[in-house]
Protein backbone atom coordinates (compact mmCIF):
# COMPACT_ATOMS: atom_id res chain seq x y z
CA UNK A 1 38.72 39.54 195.53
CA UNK A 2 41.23 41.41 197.69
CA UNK A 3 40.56 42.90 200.89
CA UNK A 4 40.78 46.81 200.86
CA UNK A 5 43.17 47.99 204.11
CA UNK A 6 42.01 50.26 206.26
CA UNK A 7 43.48 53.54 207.12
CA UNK A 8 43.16 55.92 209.85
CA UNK A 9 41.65 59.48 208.48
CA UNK A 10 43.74 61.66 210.45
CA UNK A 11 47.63 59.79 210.61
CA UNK A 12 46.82 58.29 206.90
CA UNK A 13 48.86 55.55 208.60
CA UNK A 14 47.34 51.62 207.53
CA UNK A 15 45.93 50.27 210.61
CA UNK A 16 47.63 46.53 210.33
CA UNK A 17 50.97 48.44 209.74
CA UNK A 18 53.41 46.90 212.86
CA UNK A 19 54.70 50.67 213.57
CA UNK A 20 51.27 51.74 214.23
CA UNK A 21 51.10 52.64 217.51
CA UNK A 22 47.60 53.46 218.24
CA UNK A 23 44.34 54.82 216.57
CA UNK A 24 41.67 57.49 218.11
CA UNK A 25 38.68 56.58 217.27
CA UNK A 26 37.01 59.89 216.92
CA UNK A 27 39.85 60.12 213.62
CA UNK A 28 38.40 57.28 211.76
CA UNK A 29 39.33 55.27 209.33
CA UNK A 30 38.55 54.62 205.72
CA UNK A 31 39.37 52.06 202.83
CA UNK A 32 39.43 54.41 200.41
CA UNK A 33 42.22 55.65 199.81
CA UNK A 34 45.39 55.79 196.65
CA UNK A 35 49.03 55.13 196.61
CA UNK A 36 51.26 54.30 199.40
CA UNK A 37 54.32 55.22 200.37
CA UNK A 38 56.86 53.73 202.83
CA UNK A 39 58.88 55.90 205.04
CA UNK A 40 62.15 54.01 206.18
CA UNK A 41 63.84 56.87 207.34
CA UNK A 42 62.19 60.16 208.33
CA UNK A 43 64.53 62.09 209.42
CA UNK A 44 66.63 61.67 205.80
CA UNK A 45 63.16 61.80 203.61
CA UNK A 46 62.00 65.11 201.66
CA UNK A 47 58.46 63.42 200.92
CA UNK A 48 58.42 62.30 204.63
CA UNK A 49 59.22 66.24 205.36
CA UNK A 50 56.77 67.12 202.92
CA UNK A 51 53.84 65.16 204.22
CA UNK A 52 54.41 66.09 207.65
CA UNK A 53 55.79 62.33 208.52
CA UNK A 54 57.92 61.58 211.59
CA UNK A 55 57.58 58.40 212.06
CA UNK A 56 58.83 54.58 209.87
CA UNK A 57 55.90 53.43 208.67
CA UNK A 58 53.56 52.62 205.55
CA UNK A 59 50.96 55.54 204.65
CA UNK A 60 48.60 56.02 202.06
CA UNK A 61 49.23 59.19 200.58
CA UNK A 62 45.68 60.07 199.52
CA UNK A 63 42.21 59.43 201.74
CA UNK A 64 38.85 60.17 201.50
């Protein structure tokens, strides 16, 4: 059975991604969550600009 990832509440960012910087705590983290995206390029990306993204990274683009 796979292993859900986990991702942090607040950043939606997954936790083993190697971009992620660091996680607060007091944000969370949950391993439900649906669809991911992958941001190679912020500054170029309308869904990046959309979800409020500035940073190259995996996301999940919903989480509950």
């Amino acid at each position: 059975m796979a292993v859900k990832r986990e991702v942090c509440k607040k950043t939606k960012k997954f936790l083993d991604d190697p971009n992620f910087k660091e996680h607060k705590v007091s944000a969370g983290t949950s391993t439900n969550w649906q669809g991911r995206i992958y941001v190679v390029n912020p500054e170029k990306s309308e869904i990046a600009k959309i979800m409020g993204l500035e940073e190259q990274g995996e996301y999940a683009i919903k989480v509950r």
